[in-house]
N, C-alpha and C. Protein backbone atom coordinates (compact mmCIF):
# COMPACT_ATOMS: atom_id res chain seq x y z
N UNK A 1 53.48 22.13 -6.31
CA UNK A 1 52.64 22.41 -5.16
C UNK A 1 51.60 23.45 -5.53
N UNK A 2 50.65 23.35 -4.58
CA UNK A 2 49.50 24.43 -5.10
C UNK A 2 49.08 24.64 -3.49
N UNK A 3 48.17 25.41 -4.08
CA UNK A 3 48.02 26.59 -2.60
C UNK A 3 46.44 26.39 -2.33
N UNK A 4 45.95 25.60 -1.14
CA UNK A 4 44.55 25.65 -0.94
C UNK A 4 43.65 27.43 -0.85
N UNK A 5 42.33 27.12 -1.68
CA UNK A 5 41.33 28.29 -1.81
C UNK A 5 41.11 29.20 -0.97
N UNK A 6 41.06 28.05 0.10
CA UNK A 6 39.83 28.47 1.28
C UNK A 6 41.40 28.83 2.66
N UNK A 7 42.17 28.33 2.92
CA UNK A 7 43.15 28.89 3.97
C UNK A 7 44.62 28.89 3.60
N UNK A 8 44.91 28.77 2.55
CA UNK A 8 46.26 29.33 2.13
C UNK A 8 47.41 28.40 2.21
N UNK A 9 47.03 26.98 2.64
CA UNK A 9 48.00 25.96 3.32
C UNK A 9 48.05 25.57 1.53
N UNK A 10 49.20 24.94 1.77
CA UNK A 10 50.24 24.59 0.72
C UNK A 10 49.70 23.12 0.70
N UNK A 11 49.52 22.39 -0.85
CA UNK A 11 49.04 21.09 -0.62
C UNK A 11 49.77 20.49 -2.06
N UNK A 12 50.49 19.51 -1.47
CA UNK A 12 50.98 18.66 -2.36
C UNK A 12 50.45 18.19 -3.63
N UNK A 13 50.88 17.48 -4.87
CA UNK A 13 50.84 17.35 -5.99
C UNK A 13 49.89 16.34 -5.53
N UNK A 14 48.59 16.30 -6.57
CA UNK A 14 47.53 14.89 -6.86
C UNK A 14 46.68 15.16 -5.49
N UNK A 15 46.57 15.75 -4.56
CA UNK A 15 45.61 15.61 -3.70
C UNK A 15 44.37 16.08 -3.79
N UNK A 16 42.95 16.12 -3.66
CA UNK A 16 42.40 16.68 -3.71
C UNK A 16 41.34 17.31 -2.53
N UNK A 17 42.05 16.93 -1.27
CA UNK A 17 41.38 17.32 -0.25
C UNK A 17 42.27 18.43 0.40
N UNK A 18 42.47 19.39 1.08
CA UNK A 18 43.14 20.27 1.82
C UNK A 18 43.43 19.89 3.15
N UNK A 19 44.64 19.28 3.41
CA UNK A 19 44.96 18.13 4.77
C UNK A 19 44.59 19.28 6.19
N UNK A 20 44.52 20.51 5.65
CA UNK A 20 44.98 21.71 7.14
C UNK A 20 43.46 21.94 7.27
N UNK A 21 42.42 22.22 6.24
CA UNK A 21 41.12 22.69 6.68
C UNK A 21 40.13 21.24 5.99
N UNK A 22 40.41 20.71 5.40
CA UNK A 22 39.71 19.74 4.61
C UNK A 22 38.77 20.44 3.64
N UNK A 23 39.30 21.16 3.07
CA UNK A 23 38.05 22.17 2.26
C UNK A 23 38.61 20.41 0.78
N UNK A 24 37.61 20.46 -0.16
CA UNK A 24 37.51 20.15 -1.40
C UNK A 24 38.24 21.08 -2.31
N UNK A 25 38.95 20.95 -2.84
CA UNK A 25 39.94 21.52 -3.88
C UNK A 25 38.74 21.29 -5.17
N UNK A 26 39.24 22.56 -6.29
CA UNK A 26 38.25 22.73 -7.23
C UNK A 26 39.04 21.66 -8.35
N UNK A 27 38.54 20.56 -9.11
CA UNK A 27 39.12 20.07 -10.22
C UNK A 27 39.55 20.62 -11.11
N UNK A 28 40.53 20.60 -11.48
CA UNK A 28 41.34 21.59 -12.52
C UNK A 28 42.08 20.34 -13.74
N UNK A 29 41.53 20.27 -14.81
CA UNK A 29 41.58 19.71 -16.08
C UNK A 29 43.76 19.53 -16.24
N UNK A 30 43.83 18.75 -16.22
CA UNK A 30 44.74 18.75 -16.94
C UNK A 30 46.14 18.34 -15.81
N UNK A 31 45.78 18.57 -14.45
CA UNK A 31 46.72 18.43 -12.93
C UNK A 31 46.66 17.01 -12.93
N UNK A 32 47.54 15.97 -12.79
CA UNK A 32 47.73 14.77 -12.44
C UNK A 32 46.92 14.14 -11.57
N UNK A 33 45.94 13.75 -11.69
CA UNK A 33 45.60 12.73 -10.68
C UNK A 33 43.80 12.99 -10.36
N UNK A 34 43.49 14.24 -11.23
CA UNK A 34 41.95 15.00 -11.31
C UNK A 34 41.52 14.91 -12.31
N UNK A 35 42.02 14.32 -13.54
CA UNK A 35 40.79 14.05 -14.66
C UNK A 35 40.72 13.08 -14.98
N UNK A 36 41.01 12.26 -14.28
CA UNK A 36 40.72 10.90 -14.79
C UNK A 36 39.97 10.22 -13.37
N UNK A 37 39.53 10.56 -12.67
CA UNK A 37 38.60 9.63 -11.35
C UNK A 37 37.40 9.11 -11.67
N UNK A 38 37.57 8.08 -11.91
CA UNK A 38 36.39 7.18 -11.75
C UNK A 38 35.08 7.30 -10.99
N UNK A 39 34.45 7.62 -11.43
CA UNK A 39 33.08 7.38 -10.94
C UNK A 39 31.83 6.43 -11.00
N UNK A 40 31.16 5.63 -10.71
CA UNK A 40 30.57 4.60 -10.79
C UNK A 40 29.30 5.70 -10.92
N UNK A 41 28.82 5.26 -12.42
CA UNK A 41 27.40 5.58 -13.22
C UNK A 41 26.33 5.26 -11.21
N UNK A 42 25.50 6.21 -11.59
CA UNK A 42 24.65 6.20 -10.64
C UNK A 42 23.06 6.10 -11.01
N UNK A 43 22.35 4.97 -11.00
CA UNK A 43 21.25 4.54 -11.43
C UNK A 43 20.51 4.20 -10.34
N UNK A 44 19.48 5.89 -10.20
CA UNK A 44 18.88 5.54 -8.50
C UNK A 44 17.62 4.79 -8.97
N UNK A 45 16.79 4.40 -9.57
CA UNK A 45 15.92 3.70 -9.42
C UNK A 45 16.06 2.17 -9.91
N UNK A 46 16.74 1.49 -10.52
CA UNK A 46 17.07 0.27 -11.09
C UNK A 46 16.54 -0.70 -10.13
N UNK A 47 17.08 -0.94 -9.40
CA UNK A 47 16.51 -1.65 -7.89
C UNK A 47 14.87 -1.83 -6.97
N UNK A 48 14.03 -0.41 -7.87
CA UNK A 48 12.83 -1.05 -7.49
C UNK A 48 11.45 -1.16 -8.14
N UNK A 49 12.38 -2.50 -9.00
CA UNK A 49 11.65 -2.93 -10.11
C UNK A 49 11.04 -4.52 -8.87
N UNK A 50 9.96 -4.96 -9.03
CA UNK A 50 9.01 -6.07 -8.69
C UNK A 50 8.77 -5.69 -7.11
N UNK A 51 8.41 -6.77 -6.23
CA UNK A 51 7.34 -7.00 -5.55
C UNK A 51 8.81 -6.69 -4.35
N UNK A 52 8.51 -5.91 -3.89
CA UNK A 52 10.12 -5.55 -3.07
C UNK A 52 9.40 -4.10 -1.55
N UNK A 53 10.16 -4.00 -1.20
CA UNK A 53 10.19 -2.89 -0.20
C UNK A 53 8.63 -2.40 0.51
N UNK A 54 8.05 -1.21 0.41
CA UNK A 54 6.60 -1.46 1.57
C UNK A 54 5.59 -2.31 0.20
N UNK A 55 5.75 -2.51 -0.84
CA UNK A 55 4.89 -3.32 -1.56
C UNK A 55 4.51 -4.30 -1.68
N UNK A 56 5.47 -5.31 -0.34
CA UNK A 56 5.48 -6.62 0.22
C UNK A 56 4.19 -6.63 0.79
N UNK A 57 3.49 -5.55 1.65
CA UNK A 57 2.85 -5.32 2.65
C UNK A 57 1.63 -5.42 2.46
N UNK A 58 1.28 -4.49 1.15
CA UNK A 58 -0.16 -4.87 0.60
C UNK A 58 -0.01 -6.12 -0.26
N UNK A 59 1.07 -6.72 -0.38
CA UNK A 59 1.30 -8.24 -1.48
C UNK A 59 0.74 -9.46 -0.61
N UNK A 60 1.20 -8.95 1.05
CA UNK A 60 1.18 -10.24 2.07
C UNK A 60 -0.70 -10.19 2.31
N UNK A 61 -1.52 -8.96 2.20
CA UNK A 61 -2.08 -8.06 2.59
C UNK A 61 -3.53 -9.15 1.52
N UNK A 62 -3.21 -8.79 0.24
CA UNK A 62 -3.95 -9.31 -0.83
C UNK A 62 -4.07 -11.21 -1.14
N UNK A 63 -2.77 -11.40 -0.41
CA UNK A 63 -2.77 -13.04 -0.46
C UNK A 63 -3.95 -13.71 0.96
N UNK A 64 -3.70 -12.48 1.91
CA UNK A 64 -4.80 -13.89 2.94
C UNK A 64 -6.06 -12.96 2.79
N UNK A 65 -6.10 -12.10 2.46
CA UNK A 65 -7.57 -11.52 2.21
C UNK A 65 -8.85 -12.08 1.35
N UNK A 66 -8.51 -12.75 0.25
CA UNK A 66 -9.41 -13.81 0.06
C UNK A 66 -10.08 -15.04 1.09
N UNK A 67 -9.45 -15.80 1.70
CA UNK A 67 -9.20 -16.41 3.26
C UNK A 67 -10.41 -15.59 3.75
N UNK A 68 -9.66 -14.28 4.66
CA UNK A 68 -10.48 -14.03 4.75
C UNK A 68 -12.13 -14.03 4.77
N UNK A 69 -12.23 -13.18 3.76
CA UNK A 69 -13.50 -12.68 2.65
C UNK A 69 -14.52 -14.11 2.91
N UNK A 70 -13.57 -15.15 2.32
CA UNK A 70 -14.64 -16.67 2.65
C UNK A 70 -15.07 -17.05 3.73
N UNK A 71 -14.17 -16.73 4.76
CA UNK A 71 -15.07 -16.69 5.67
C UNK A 71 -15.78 -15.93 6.09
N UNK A 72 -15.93 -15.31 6.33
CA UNK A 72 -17.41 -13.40 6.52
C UNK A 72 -18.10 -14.38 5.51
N UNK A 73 -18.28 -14.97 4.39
CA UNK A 73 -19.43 -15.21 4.16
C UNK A 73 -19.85 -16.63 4.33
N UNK A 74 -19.01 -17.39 4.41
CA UNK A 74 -19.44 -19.19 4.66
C UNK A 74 -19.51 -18.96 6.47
N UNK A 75 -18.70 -18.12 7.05
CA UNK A 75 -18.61 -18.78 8.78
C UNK A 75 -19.55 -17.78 9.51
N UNK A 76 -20.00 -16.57 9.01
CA UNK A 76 -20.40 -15.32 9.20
C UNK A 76 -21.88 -15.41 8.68
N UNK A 77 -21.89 -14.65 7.71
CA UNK A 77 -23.32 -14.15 7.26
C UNK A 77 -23.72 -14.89 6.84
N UNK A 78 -23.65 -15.84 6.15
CA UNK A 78 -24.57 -17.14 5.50
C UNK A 78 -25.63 -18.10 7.10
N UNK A 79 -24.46 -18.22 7.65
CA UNK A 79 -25.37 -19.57 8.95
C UNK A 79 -26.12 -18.45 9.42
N UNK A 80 -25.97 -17.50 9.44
CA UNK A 80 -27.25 -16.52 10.20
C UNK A 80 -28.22 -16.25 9.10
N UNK A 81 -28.20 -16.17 8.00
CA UNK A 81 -29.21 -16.21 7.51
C UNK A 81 -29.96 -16.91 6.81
N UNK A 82 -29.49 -18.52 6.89
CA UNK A 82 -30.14 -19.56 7.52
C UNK A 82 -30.19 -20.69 8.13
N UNK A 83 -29.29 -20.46 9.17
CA UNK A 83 -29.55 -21.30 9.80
C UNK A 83 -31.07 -21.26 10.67
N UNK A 84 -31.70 -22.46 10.93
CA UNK A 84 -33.33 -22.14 12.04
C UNK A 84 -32.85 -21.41 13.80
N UNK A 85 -31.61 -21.29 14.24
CA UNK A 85 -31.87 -20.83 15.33
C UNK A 85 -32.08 -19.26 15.20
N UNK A 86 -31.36 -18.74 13.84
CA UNK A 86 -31.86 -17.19 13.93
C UNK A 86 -32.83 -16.91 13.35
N UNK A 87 -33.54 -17.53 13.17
CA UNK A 87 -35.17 -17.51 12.59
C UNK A 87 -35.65 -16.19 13.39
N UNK A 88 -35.62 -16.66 14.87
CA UNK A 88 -36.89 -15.99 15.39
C UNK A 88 -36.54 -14.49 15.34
N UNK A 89 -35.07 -14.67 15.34
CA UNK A 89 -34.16 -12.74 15.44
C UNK A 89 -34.28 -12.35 14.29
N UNK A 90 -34.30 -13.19 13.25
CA UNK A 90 -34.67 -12.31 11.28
C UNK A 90 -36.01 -12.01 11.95
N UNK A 91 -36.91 -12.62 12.05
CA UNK A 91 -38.07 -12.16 12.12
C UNK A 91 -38.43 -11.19 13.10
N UNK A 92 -38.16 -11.02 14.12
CA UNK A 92 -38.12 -9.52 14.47
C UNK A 92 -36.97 -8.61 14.29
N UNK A 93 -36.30 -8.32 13.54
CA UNK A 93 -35.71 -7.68 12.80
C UNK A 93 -35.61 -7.77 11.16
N UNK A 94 -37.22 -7.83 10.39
CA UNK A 94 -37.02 -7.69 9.13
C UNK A 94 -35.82 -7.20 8.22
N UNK A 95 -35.10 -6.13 8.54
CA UNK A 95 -34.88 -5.65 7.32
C UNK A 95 -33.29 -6.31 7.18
N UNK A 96 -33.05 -7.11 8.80
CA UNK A 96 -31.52 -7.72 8.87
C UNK A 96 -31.08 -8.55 7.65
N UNK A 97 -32.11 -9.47 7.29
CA UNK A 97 -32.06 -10.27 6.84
C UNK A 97 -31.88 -9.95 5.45
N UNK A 98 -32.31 -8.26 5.06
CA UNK A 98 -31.54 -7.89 3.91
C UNK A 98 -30.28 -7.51 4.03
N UNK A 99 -29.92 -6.74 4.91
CA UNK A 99 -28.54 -6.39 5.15
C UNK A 99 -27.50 -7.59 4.80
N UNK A 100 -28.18 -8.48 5.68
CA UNK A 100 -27.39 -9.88 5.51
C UNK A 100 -27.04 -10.07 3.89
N UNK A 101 -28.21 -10.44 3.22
CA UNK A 101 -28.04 -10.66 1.74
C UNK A 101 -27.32 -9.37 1.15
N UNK A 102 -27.57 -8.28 1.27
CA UNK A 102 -26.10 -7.70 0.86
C UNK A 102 -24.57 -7.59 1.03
N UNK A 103 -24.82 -7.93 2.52
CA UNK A 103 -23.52 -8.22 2.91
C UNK A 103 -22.73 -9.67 2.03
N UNK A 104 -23.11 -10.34 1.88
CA UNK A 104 -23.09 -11.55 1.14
C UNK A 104 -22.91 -11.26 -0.35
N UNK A 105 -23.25 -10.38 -0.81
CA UNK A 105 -23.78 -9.81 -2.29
C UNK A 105 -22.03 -8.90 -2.90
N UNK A 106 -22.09 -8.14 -1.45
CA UNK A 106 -20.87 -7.45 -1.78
C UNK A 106 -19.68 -7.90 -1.06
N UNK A 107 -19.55 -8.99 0.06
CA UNK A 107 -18.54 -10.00 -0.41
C UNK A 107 -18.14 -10.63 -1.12
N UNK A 108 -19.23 -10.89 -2.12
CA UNK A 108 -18.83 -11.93 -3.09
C UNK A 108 -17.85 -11.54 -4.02
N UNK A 109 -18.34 -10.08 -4.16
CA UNK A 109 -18.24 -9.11 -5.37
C UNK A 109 -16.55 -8.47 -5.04
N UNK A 110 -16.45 -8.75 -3.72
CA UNK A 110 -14.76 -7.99 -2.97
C UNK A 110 -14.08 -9.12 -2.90
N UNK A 111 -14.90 -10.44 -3.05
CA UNK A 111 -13.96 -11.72 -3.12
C UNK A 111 -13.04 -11.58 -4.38
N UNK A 112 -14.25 -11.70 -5.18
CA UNK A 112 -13.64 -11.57 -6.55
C UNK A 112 -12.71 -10.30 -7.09
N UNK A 113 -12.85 -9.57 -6.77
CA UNK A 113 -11.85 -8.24 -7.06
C UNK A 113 -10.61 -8.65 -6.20
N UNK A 114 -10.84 -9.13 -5.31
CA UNK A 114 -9.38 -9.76 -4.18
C UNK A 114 -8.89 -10.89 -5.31
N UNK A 115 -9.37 -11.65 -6.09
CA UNK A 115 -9.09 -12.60 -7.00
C UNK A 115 -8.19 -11.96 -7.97
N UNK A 116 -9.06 -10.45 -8.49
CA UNK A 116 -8.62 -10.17 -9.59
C UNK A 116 -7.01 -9.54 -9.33
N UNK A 117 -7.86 -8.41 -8.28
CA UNK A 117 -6.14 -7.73 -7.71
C UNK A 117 -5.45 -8.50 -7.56
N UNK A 118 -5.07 -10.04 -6.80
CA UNK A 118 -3.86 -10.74 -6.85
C UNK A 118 -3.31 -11.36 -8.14
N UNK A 119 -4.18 -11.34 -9.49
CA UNK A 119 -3.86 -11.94 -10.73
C UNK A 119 -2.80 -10.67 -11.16
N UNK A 120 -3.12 -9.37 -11.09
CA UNK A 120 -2.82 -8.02 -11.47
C UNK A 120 -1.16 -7.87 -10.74
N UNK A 121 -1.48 -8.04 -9.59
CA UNK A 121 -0.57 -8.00 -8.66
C UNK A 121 0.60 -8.81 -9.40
N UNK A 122 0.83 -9.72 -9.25
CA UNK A 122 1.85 -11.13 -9.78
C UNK A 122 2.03 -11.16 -11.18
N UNK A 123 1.22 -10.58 -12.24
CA UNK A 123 1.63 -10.64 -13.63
C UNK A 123 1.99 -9.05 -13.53
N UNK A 124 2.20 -8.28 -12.56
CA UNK A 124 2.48 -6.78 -12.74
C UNK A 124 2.09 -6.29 -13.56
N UNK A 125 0.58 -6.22 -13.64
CA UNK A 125 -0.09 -5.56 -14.88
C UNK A 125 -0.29 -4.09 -14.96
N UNK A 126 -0.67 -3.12 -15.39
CA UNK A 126 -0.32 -1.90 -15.15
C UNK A 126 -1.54 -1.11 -14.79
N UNK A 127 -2.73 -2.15 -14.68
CA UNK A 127 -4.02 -1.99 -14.17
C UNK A 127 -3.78 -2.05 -12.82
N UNK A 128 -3.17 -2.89 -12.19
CA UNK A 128 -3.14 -2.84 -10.69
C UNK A 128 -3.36 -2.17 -9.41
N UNK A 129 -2.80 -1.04 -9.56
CA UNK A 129 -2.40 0.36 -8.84
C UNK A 129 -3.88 1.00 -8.97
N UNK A 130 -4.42 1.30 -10.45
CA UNK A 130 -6.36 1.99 -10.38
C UNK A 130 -7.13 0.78 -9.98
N UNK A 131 -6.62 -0.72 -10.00
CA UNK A 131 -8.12 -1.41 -9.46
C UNK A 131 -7.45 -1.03 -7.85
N UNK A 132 -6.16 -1.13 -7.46
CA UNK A 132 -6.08 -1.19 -5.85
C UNK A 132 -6.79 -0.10 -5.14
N UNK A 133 -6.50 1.42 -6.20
CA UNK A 133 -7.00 1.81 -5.21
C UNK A 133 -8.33 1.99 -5.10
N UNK A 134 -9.18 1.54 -6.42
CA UNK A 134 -10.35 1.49 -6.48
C UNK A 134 -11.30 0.66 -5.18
N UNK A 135 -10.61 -0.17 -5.27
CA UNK A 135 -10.74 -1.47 -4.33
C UNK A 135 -10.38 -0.53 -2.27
N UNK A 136 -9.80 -0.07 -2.34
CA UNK A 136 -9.44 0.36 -1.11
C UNK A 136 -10.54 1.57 -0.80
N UNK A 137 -10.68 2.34 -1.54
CA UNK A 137 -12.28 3.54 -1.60
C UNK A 137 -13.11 2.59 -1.71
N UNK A 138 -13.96 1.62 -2.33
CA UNK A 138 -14.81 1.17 -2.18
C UNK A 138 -15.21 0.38 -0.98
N UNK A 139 -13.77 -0.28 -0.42
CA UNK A 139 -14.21 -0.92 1.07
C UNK A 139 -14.41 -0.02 1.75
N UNK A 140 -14.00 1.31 2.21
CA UNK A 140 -13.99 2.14 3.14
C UNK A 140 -15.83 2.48 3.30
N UNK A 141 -16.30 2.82 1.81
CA UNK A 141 -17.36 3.50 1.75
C UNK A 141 -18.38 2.03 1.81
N UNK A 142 -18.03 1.52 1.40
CA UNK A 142 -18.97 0.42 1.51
C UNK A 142 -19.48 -0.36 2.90
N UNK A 143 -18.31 -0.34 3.85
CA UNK A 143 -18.15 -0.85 5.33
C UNK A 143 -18.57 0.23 5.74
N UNK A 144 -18.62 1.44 5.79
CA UNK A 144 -19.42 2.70 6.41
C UNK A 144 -20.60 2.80 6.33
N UNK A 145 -21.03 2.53 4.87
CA UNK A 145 -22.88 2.42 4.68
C UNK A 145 -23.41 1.06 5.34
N UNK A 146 -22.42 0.25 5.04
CA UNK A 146 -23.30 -1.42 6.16
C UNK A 146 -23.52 -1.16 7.44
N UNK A 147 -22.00 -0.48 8.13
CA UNK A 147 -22.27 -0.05 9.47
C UNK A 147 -23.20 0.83 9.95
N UNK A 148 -23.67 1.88 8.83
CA UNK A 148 -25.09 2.85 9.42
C UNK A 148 -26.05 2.39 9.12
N UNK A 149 -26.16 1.27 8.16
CA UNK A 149 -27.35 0.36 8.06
C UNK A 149 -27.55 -0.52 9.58
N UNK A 150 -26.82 -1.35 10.02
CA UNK A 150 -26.59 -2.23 11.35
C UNK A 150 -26.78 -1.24 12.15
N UNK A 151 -26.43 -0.02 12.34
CA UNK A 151 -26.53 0.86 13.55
C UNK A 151 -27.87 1.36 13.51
N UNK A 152 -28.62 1.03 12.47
CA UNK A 152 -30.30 1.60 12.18
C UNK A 152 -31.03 0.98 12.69
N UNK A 153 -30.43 -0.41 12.25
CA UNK A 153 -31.64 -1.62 12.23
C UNK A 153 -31.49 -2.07 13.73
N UNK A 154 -29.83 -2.37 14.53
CA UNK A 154 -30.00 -2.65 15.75
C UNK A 154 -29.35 -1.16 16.32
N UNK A 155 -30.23 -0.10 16.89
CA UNK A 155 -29.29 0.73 17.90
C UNK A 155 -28.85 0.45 19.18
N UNK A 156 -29.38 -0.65 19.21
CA UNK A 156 -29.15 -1.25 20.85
C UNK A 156 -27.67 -2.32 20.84
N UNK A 157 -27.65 -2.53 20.13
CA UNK A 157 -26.54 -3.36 19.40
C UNK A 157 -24.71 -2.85 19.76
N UNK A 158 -23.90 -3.78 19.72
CA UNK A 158 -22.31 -3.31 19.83
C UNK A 158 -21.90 -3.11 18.66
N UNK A 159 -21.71 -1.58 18.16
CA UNK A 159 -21.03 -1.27 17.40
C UNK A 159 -19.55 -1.48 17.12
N UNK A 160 -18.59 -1.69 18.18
CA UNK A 160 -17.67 -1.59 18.38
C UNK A 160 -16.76 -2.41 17.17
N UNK A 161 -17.51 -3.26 16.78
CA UNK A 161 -16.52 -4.49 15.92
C UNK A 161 -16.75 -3.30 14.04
N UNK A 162 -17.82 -2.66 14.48
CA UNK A 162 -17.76 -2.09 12.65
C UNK A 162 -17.07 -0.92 12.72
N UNK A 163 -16.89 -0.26 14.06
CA UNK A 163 -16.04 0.70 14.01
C UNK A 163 -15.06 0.52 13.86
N UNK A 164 -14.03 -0.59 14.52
CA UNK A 164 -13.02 -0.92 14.31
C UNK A 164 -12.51 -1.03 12.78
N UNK A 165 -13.78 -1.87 12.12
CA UNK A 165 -13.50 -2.09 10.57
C UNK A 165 -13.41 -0.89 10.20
N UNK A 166 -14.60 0.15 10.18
CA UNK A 166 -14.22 1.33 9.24
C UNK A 166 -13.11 1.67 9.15
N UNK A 167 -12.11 1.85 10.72
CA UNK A 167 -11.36 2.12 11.23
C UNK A 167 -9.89 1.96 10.61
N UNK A 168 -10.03 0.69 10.79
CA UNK A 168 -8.65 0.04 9.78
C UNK A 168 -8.97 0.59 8.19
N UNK A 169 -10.35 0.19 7.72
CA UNK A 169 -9.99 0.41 5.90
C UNK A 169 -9.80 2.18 5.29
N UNK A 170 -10.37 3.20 6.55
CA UNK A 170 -9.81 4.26 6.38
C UNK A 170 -8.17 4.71 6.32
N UNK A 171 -8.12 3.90 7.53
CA UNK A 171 -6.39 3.99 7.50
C UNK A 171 -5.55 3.56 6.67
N UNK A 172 -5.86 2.04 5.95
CA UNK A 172 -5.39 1.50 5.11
C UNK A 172 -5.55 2.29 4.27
N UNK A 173 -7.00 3.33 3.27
CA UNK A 173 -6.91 4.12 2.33
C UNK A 173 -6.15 5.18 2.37
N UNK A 174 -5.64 6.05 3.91
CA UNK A 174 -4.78 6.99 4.02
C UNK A 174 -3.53 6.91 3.47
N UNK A 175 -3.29 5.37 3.76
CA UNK A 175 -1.90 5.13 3.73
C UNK A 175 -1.46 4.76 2.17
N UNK A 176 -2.48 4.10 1.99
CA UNK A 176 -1.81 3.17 0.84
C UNK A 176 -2.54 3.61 -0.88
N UNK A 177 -3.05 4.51 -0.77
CA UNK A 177 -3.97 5.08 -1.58
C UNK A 177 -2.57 6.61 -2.36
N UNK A 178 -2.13 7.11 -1.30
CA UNK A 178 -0.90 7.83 -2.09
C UNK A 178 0.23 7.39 -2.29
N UNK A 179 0.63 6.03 -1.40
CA UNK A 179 2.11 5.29 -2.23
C UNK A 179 1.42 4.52 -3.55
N UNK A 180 0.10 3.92 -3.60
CA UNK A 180 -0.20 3.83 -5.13
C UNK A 180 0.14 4.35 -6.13
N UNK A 181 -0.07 5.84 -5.73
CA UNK A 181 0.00 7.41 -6.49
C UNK A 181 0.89 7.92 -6.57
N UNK A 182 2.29 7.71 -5.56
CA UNK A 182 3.30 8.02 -5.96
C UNK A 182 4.74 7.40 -5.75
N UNK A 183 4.49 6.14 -5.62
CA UNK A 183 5.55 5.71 -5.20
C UNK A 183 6.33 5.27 -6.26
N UNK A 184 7.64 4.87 -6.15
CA UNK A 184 8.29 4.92 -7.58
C UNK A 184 8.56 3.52 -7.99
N UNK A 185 8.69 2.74 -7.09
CA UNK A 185 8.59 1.11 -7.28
C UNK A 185 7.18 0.89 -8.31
N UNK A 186 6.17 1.73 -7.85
CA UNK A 186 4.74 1.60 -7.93
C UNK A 186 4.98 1.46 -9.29
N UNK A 187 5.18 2.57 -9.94
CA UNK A 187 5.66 3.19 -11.72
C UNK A 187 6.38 2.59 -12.12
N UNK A 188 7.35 1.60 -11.52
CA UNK A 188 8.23 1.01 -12.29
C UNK A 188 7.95 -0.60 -12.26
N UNK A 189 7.35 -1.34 -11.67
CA UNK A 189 6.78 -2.72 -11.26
C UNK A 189 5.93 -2.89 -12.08
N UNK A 190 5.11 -1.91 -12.34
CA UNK A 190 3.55 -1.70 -13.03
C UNK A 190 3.44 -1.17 -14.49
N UNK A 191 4.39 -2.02 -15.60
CA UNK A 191 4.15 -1.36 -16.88
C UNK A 191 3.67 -1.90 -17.53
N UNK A 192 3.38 -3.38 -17.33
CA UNK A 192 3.10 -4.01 -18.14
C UNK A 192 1.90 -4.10 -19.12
């Protein structure tokens, strides 16, 4: 018998809990039933290796965003800038009709990086993580300068739909711009 640390109660051979206070008894080398306990090896990161946990999110995120993208420029900005009924609105609003062609210019250009990021993405290349978040700063800043361009050219105009956009791709950069940076799935998915 042995004598618990912490309140003096008497505790039987091989136990290692103190039945009167539940204190933890200190392991002592060589007492029956304390040097030999099994412990199961503990391997905390093993598990978030591939496309798993919030990384689903920008995965689901990058698959319809191309979708997207094609349309803003086949259903969106293209028929307005030429189809003949907005003729007469390009023409009193010159400089739309550039906006337009950039807008078009740098969809094309976010199509394709949406192309590239999902190739990156799925072969877990280790580029992934600097084009994502490259890709996530550049929409933010890029949808901010179109929107003060549109807010120039029409001030009379509903802003409401580019605010919203800024809106979301800021948030999206808040969010997803430091689990890039530090998340541990991130580092371990991404070596390739």
């Amino acid at each position: 018998m042995t004598t618990c640390t912490y309140c003096s109660s008497l505790i039987d051979e091989g136990n290692v809990v103190c039945a009167r206070c539940r204190s933890a008894l200190p392991v002592q080398p060589g007492v029956a039933g304390t040097d030999s306990v099994d412990v199961p090896a503990f391997k905390p990161f093993d598990d978030l290796k591939g496309i798993g946990g919030w990384l689903i999110l920008p995965a689901i995120g990058l698959a319809v965003s191309p979708f997207v993208m094609l349309y803003n420029i086949f259903g969106v900005d293209l028929p307005v800038l030429v189809d003949s009924k907005y003729s007469v609105f390009l023409s009193n609003h010159p400089g739309f009709s550039g906006l337009l062609t950039f807008e078009i210019i740098v969809n094309s250009a976010f199509l394709a990086g949406l192309i590239a990021l999902n190739f990156f993405l799925y072969s877990k290349n280790r580029f992934f993580p600097k084009f994502m978040i490259a890709y996530l700063a550049a929409q933010f800043f890029l949808l901010l300068i179109d929107h003060l361009a549109t807010v120039a050219l029409l001030p009379s105009g509903d802003s409401s739909k580019g605010t919203i956009a800024i809106f979301r791709a800021l948030v999206g950069a808040v969010v997803w711009i430091p689990y890039f940076l530090n998340s541990q799935r991130v580092e371990q998915t991404f070596v390739n």
